[in-house]
N, C-alpha and C. Protein backbone atom coordinates (compact mmCIF):
# COMPACT_ATOMS: atom_id res chain seq x y z
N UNK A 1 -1.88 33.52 9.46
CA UNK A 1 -2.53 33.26 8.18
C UNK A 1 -3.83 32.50 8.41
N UNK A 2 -4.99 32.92 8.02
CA UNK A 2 -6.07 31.73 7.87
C UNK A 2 -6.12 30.70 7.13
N UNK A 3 -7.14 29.93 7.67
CA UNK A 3 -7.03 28.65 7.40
C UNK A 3 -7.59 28.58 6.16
N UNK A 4 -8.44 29.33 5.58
CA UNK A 4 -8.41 29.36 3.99
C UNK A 4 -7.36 29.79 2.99
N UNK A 5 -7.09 30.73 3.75
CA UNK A 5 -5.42 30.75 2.60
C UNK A 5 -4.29 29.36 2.88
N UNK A 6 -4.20 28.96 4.17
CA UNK A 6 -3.40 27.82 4.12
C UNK A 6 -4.00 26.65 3.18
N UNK A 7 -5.43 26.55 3.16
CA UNK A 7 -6.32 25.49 2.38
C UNK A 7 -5.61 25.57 0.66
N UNK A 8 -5.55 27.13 0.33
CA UNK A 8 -5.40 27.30 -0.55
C UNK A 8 -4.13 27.39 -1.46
N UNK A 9 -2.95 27.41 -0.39
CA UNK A 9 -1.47 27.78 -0.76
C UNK A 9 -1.16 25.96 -0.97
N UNK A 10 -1.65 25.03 0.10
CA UNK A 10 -1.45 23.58 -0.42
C UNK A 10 -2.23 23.02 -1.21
N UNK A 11 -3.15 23.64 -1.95
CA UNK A 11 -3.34 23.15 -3.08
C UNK A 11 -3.59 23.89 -4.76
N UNK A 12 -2.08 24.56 -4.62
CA UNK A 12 -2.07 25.23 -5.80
C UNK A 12 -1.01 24.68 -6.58
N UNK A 13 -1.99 24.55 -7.91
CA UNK A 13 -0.74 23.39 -8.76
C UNK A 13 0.40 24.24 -9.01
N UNK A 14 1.94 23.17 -9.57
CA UNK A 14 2.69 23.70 -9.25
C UNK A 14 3.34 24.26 -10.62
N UNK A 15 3.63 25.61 -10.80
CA UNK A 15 4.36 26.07 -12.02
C UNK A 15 5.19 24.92 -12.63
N UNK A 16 4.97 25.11 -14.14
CA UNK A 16 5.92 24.27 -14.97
C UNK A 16 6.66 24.83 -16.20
N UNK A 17 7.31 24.16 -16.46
CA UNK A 17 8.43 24.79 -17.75
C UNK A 17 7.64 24.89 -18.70
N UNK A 18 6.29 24.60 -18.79
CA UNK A 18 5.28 24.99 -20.03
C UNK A 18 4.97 25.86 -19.76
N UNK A 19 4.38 26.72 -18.69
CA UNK A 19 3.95 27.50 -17.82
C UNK A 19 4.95 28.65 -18.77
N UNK A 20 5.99 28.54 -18.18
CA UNK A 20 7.29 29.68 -18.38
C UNK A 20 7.64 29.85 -19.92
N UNK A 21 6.86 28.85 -21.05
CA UNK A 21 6.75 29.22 -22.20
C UNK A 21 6.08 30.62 -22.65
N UNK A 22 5.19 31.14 -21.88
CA UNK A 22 4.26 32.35 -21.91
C UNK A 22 4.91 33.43 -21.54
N UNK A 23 6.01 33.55 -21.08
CA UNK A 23 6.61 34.64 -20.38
C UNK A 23 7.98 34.70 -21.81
N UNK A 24 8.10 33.61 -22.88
CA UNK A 24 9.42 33.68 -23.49
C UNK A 24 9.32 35.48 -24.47
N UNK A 25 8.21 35.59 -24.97
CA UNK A 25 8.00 36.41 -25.65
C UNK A 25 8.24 38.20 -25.41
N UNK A 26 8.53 38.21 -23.91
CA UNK A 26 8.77 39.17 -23.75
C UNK A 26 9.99 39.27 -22.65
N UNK A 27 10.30 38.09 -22.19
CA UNK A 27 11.79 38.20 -21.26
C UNK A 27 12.67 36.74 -22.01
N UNK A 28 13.83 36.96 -21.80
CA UNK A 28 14.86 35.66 -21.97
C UNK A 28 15.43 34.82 -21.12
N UNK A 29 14.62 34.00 -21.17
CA UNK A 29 14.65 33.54 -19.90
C UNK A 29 16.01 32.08 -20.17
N UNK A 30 16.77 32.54 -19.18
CA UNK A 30 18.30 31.71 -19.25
C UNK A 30 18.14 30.24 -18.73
N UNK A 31 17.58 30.05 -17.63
CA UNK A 31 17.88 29.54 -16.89
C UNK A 31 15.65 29.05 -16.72
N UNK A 32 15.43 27.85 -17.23
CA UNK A 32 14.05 27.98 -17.27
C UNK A 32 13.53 27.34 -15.73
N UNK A 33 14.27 25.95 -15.58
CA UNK A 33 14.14 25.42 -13.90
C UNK A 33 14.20 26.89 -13.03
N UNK A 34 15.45 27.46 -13.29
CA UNK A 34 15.32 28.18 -12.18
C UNK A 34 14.24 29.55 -12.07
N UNK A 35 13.78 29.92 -13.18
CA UNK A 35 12.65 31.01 -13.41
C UNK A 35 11.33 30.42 -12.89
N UNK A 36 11.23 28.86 -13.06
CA UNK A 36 9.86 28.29 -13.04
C UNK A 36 9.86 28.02 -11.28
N UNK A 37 10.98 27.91 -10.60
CA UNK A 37 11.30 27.39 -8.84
C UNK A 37 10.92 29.49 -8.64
N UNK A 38 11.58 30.43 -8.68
CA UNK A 38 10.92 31.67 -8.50
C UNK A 38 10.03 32.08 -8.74
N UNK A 39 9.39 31.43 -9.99
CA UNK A 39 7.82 32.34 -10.28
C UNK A 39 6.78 31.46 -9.00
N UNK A 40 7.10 30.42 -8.68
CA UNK A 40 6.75 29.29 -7.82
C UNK A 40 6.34 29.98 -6.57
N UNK A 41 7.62 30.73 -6.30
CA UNK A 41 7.92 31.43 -4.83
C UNK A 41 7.07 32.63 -4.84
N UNK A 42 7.29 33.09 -6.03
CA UNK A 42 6.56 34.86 -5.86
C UNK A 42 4.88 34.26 -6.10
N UNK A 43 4.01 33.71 -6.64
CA UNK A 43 2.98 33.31 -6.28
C UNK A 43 2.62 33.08 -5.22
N UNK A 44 3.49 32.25 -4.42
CA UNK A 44 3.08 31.87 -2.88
C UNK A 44 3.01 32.99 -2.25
N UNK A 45 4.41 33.49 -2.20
CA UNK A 45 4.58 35.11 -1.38
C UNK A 45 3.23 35.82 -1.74
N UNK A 46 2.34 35.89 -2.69
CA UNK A 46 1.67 36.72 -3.05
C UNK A 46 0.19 36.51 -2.50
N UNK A 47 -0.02 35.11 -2.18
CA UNK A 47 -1.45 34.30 -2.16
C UNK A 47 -1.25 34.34 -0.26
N UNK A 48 -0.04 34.48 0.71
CA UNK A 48 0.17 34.77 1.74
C UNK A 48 0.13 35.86 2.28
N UNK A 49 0.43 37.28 1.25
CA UNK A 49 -0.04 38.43 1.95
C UNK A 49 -1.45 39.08 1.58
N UNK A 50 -2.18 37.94 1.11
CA UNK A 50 -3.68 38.50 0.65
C UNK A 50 -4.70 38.28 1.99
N UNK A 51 -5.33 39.22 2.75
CA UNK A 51 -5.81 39.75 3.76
C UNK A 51 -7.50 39.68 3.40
N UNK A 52 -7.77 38.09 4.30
CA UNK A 52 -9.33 37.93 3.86
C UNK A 52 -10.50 38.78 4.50
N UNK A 53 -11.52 39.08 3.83
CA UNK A 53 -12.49 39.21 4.72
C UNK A 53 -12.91 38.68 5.62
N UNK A 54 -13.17 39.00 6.76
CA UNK A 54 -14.02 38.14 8.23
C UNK A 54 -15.38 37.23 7.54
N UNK A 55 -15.91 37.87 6.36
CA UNK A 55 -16.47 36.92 6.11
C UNK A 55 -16.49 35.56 5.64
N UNK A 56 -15.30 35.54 5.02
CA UNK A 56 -14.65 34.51 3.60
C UNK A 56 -13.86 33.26 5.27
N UNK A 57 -13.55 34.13 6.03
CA UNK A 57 -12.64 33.37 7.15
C UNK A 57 -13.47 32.31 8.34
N UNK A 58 -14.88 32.26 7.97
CA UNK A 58 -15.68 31.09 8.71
C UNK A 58 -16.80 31.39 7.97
N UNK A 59 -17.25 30.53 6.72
CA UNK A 59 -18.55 30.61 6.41
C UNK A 59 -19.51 30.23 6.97
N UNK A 60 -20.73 31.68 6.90
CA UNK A 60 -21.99 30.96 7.56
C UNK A 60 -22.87 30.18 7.59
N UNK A 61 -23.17 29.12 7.83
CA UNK A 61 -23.92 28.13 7.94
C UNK A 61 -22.98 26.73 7.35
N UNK A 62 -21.58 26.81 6.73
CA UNK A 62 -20.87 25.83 6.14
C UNK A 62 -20.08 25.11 7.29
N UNK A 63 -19.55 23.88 7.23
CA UNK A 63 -18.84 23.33 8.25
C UNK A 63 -17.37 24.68 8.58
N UNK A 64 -16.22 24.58 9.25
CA UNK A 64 -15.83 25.09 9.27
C UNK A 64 -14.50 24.92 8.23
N UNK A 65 -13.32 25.57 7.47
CA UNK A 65 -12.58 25.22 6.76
C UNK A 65 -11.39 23.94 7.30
N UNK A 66 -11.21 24.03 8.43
CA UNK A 66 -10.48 23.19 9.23
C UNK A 66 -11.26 22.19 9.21
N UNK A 67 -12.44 21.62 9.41
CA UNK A 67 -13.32 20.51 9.95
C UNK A 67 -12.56 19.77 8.31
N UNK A 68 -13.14 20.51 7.51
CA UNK A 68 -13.24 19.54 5.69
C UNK A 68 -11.77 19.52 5.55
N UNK A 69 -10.88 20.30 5.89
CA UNK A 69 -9.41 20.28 5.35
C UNK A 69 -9.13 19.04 6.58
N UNK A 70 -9.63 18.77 7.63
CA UNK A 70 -9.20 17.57 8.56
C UNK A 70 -10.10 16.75 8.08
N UNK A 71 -10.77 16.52 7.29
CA UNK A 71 -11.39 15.56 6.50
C UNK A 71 -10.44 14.79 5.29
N UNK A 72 -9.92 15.66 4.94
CA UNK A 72 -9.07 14.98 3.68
C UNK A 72 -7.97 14.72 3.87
N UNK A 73 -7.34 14.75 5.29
CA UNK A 73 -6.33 14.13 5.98
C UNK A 73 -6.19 12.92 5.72
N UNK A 74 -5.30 12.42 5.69
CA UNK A 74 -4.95 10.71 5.52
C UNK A 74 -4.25 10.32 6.90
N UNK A 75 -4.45 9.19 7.18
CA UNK A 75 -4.04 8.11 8.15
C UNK A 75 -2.29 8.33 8.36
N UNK A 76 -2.40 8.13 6.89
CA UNK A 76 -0.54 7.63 6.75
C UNK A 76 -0.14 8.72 6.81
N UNK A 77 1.40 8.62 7.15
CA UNK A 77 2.66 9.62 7.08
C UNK A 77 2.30 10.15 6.09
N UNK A 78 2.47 11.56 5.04
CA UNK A 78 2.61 11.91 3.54
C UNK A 78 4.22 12.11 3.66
N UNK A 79 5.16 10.79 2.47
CA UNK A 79 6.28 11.51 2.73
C UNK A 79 6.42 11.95 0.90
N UNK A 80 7.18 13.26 1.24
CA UNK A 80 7.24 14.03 -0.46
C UNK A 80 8.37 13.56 -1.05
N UNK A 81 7.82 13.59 -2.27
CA UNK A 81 8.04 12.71 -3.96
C UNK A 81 8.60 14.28 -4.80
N UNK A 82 9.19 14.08 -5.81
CA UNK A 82 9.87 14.89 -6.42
C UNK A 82 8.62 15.37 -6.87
N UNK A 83 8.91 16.80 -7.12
CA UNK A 83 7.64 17.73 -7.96
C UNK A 83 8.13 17.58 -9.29
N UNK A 84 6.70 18.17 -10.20
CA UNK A 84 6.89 17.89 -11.96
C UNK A 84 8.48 18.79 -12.19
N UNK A 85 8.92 19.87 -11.22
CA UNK A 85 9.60 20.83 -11.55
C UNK A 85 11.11 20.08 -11.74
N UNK A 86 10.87 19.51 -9.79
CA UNK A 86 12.32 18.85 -10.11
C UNK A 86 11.99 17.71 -11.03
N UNK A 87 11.60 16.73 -11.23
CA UNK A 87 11.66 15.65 -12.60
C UNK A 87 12.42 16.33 -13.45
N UNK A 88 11.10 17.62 -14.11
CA UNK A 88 12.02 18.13 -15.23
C UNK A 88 13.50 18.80 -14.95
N UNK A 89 13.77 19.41 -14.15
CA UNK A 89 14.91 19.62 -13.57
C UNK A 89 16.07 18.45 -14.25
N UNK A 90 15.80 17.37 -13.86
CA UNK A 90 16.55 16.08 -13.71
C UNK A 90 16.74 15.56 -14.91
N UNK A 91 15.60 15.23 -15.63
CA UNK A 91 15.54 15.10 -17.38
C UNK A 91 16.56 16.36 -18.06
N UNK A 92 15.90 17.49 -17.60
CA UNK A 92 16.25 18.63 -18.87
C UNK A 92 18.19 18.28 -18.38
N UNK A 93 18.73 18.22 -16.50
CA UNK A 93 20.72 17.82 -16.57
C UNK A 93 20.95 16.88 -17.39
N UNK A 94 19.94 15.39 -17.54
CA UNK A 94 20.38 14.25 -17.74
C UNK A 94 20.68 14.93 -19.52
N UNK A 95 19.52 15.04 -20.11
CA UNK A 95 20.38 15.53 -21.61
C UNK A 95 21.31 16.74 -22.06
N UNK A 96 21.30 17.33 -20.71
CA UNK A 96 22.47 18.55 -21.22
C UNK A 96 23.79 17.39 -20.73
N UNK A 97 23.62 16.45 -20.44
CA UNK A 97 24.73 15.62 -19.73
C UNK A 97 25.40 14.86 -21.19
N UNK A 98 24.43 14.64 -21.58
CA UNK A 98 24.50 13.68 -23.20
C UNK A 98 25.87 13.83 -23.93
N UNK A 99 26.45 12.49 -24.26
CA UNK A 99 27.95 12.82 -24.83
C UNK A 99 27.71 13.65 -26.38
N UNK A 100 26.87 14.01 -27.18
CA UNK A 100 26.29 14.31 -28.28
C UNK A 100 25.88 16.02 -28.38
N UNK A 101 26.10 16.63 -26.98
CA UNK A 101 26.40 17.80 -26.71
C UNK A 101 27.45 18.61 -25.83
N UNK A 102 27.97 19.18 -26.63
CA UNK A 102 29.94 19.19 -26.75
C UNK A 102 29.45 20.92 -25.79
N UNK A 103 30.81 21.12 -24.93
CA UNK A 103 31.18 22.56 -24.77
C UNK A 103 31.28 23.37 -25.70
N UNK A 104 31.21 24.39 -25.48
CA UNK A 104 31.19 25.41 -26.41
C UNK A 104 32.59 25.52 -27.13
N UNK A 105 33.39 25.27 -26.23
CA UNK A 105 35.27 25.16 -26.83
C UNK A 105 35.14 24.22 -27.59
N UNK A 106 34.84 22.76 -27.22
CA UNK A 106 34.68 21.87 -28.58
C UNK A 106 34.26 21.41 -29.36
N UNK A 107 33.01 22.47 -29.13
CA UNK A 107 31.92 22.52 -30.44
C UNK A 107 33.20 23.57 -30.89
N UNK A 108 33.58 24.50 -30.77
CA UNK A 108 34.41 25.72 -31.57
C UNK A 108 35.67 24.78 -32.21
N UNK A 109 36.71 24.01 -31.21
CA UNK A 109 37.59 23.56 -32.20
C UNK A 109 36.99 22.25 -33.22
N UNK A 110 36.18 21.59 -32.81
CA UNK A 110 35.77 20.68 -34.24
C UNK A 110 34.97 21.87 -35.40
N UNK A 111 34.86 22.79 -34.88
CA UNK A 111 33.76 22.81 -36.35
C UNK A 111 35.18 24.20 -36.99
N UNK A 112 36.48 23.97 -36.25
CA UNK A 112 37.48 25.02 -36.96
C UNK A 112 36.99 26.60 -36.78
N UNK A 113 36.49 27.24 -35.73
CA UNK A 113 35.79 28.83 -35.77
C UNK A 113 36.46 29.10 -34.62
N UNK A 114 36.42 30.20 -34.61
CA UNK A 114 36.78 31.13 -32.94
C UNK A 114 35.96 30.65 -31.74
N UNK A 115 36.03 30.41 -30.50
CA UNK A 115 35.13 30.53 -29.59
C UNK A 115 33.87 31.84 -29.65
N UNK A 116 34.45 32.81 -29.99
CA UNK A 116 33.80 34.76 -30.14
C UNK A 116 32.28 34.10 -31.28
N UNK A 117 33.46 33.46 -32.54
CA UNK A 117 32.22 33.40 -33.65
C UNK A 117 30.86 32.47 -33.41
N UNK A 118 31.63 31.50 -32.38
CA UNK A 118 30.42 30.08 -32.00
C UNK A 118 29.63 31.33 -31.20
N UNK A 119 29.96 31.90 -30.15
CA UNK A 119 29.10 32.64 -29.73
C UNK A 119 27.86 33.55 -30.56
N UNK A 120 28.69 34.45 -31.42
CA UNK A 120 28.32 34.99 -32.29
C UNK A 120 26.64 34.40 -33.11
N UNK A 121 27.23 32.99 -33.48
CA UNK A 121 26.25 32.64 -33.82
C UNK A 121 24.97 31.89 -33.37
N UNK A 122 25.14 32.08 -32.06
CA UNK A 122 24.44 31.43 -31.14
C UNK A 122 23.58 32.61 -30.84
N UNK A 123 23.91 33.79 -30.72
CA UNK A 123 23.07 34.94 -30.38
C UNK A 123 22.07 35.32 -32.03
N UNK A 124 23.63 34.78 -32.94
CA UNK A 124 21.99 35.72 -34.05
C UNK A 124 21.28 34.48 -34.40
N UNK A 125 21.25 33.04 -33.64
CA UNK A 125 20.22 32.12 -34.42
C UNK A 125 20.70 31.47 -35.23
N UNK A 126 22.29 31.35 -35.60
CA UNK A 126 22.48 29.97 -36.77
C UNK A 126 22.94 28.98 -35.86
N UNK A 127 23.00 28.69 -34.56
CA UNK A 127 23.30 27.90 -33.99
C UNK A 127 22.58 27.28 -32.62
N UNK A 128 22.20 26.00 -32.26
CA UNK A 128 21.18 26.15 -31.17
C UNK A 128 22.40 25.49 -30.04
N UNK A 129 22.09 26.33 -28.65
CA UNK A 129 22.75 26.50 -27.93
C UNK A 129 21.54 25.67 -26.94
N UNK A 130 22.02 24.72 -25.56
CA UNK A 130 21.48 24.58 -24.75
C UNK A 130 21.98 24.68 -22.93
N UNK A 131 21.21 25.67 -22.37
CA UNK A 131 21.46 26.72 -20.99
C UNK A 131 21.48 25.89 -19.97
N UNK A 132 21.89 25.41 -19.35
CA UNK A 132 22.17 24.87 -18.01
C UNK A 132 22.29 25.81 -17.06
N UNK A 133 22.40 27.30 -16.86
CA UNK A 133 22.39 27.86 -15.67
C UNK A 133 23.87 27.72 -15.57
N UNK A 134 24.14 27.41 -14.16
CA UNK A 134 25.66 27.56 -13.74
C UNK A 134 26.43 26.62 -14.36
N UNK A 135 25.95 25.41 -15.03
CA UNK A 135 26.89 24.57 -15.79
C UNK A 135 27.12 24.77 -17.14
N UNK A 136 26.59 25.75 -17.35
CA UNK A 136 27.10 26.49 -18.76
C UNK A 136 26.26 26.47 -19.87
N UNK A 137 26.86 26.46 -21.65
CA UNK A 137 26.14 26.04 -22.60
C UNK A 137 26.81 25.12 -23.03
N UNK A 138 26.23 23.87 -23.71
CA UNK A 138 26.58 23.17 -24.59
C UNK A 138 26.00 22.92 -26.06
N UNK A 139 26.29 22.58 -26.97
CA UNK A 139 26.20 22.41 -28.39
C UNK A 139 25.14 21.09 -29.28
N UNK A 140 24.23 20.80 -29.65
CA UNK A 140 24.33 18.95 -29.83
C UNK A 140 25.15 19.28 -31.17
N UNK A 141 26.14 18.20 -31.17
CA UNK A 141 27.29 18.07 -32.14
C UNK A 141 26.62 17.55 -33.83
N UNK A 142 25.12 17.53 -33.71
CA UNK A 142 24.45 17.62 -35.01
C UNK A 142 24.67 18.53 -35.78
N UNK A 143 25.03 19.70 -35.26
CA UNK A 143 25.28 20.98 -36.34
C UNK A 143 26.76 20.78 -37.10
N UNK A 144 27.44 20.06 -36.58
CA UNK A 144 28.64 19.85 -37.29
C UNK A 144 28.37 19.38 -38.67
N UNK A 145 27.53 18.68 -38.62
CA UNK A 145 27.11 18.34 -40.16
C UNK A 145 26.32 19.31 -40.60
N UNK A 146 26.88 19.55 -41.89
CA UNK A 146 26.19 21.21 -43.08
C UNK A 146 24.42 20.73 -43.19
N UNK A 147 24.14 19.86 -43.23
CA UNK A 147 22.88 19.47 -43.75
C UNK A 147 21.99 19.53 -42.11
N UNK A 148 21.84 18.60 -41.15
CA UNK A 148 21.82 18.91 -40.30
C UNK A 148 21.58 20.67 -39.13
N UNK A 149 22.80 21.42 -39.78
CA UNK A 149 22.85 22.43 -39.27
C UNK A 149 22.17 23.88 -39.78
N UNK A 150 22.14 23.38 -41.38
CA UNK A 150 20.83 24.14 -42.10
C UNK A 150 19.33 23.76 -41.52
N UNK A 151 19.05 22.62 -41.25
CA UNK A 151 17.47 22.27 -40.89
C UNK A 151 17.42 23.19 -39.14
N UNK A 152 18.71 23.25 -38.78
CA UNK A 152 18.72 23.78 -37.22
C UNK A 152 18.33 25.21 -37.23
N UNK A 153 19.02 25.85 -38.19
CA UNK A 153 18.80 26.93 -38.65
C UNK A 153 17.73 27.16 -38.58
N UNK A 154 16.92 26.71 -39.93
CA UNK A 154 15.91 26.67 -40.16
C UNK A 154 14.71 27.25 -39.21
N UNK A 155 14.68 26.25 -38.17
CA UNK A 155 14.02 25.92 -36.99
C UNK A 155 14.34 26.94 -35.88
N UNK A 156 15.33 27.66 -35.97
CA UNK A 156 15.85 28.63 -35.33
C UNK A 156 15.19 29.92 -35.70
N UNK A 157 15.43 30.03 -37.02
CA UNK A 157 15.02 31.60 -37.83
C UNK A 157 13.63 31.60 -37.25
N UNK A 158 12.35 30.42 -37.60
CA UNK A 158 10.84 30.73 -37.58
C UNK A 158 10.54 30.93 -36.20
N UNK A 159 11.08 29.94 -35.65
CA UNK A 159 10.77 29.50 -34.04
C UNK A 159 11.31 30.54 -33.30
N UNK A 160 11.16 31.82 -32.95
CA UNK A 160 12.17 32.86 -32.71
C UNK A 160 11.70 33.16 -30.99
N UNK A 161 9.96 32.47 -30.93
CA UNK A 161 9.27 33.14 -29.60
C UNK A 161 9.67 31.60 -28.57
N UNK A 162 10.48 30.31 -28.85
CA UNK A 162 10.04 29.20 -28.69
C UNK A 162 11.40 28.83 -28.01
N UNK A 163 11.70 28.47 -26.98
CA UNK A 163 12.81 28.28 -25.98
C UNK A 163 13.65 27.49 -26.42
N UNK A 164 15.28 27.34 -26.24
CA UNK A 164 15.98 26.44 -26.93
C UNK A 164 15.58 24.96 -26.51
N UNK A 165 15.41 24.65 -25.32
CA UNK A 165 15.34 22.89 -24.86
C UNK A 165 13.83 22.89 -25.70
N UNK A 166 12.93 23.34 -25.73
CA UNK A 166 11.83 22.99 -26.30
C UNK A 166 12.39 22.52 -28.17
N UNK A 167 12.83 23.49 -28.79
CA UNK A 167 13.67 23.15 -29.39
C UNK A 167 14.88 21.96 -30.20
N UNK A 168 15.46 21.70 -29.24
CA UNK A 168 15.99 20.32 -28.90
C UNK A 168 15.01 19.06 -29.11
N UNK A 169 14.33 19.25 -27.91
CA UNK A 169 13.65 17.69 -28.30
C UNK A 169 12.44 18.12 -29.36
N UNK A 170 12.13 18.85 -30.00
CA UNK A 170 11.09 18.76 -31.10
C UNK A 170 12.33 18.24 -32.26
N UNK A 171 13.66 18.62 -32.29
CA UNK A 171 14.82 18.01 -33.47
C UNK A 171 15.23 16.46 -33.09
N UNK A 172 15.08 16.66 -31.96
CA UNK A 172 16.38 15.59 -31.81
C UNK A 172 14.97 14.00 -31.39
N UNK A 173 13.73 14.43 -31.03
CA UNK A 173 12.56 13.48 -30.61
C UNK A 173 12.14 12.88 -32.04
N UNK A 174 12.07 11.23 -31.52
CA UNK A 174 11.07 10.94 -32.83
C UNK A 174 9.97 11.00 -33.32
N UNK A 175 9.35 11.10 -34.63
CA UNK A 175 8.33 11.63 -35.14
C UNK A 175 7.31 10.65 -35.49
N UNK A 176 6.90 10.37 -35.32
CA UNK A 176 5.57 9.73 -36.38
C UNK A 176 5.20 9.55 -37.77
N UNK A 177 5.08 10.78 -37.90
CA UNK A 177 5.36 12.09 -39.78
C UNK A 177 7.14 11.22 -40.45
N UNK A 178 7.71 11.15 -39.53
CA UNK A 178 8.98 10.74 -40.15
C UNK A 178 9.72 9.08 -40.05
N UNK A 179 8.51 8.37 -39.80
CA UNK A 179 8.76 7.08 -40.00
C UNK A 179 9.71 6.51 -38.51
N UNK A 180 9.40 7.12 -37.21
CA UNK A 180 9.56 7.63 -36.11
C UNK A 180 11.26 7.49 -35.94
N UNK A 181 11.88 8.31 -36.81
CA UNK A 181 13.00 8.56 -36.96
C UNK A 181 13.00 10.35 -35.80
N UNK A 182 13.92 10.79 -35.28
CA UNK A 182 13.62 12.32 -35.13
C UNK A 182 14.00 13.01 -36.54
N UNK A 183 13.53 14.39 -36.57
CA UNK A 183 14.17 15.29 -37.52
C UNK A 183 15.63 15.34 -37.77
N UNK A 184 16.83 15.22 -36.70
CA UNK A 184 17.71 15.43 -36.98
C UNK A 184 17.97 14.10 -37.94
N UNK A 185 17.50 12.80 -37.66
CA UNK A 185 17.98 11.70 -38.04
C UNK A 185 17.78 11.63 -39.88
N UNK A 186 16.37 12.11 -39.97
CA UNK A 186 15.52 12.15 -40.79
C UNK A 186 16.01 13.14 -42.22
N UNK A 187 16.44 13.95 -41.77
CA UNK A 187 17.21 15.43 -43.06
C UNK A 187 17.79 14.81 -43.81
N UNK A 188 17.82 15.14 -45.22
CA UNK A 188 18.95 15.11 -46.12
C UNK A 188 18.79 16.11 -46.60
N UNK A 189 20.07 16.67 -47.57
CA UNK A 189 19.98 17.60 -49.06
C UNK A 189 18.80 17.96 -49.43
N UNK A 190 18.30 17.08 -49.89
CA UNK A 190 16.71 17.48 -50.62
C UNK A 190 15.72 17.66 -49.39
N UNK A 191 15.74 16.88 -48.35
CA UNK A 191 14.17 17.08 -47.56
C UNK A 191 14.05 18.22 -46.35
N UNK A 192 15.04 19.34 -46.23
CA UNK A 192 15.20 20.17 -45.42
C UNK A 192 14.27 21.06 -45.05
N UNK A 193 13.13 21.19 -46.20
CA UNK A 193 12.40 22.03 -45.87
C UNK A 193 10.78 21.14 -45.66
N UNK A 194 10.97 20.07 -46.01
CA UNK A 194 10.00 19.15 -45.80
C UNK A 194 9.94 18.69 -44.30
N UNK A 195 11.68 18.67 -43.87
CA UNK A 195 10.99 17.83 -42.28
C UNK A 195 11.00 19.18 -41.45
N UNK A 196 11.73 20.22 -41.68
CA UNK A 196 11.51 21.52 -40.93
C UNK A 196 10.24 21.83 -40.67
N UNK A 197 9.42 21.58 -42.16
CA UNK A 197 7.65 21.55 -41.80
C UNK A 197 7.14 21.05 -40.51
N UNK A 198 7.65 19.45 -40.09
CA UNK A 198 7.32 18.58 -39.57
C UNK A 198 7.75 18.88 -38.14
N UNK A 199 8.89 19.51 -37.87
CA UNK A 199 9.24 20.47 -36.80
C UNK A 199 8.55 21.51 -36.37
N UNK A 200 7.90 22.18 -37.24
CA UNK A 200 7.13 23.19 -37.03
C UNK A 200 5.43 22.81 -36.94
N UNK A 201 4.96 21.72 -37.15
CA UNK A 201 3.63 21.38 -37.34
C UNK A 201 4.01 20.96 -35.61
N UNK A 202 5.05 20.33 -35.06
CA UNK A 202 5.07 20.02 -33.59
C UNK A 202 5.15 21.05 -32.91
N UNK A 203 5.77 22.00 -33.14
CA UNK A 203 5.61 23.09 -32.12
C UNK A 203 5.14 24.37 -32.35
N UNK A 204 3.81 23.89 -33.29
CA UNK A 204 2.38 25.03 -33.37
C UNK A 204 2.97 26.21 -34.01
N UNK A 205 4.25 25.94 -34.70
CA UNK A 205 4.93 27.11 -35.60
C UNK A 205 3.62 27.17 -36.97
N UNK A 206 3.50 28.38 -37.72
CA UNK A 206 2.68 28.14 -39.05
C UNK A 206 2.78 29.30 -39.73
């Protein structure tokens, strides 16, 4: 490989779960850590079999690419720090970990439904489901309440191009607009379609 593509493969920023928001609209993407660690890979793979010109591979009259890339070398050891990917990785287990989001079995026996129907409604949108990959789905046990689970709705029906964890913390995060209560906290009877607004003014819904 030349030393301009190596120049170039270590310093290409690194895919993020915002990133993988752009791709929701036309694939379903289950598992977003793990789509955002592959799209990661197939970029690299891709920027490694690109075959430079002899010219691009020692410019003329410029120092050489090695001289400036051994320029910005540091003294010290570099030892590696978690990437934005894993962080989010770590954040997105820590709240699927949350006692406030139940299995799918006991989101099904508290709210009295079939396991089939919780599913059911998780696919057509009256229910927000959150994907862990191999550790499954879990529930936030906010929908158990009728009021609550209408504003979820809600937010479900418009938001249709917009990933479930993104989702999540635009409900469950506090607001500003709402006296920095979150939306879920914030709903009653009457204001359902008022803070749903306020859900949707955060995540560029209109």
């Amino acid at each position: 490989m030349s030393k301009t593509l190596e120049f170039i493969i270590g310093h290409l920023p690194p895919v993020t779960a915002h990133d993988a928001q752009r791709f929701s609209a036309v694939v379903d993407i289950r598992d977003v850590g793990g789509f955002v660690a592959q799209l990661q890979a197939f970029v690299r793979e891709r920027v490694e079999a690109v075959e430079l010109p002899a010219a691009l591979k020692t410019p003329v009259g410029e120092p050489s690419l090695a001289r400036r890339a051994a320029a910005l070398r540091s003294g010290m050891r570099w030892v590696p720090g978690d990437t934005p990917i894993q962080r989010g990785r770590a954040t997105q287990l820590a709240a699927f970990g949350q006692p406030h989001n139940l299995p799918l079995s006991e989101f099904a026996r508290l709210a009295n439904k079939s396991y089939q129907q919780i599913y059911k409604d998780i696919v057509a949108r009256r229910l927000l489901a959150l994907n862990a990959g191999s550790r499954g789905q879990k529930l936030p046990d906010w929908q158990l309440d009728p009021v609550k689970q209408q504003l979820t709705q809600a937010v479900l029906q418009e938001a249709k191009g917009i990933d479930s964890w993104t989702l999540y913390r635009a409900l469950s995060e506090p607001l500003e607009g709402l006296g920095g209560r979150s939306p879920v906290e914030a709903v009653t009877d009457g204001s359902i379609d008022d803070v749903a607004l306020a859900v949707f003014n955060v995540l560029g819904v209109h």
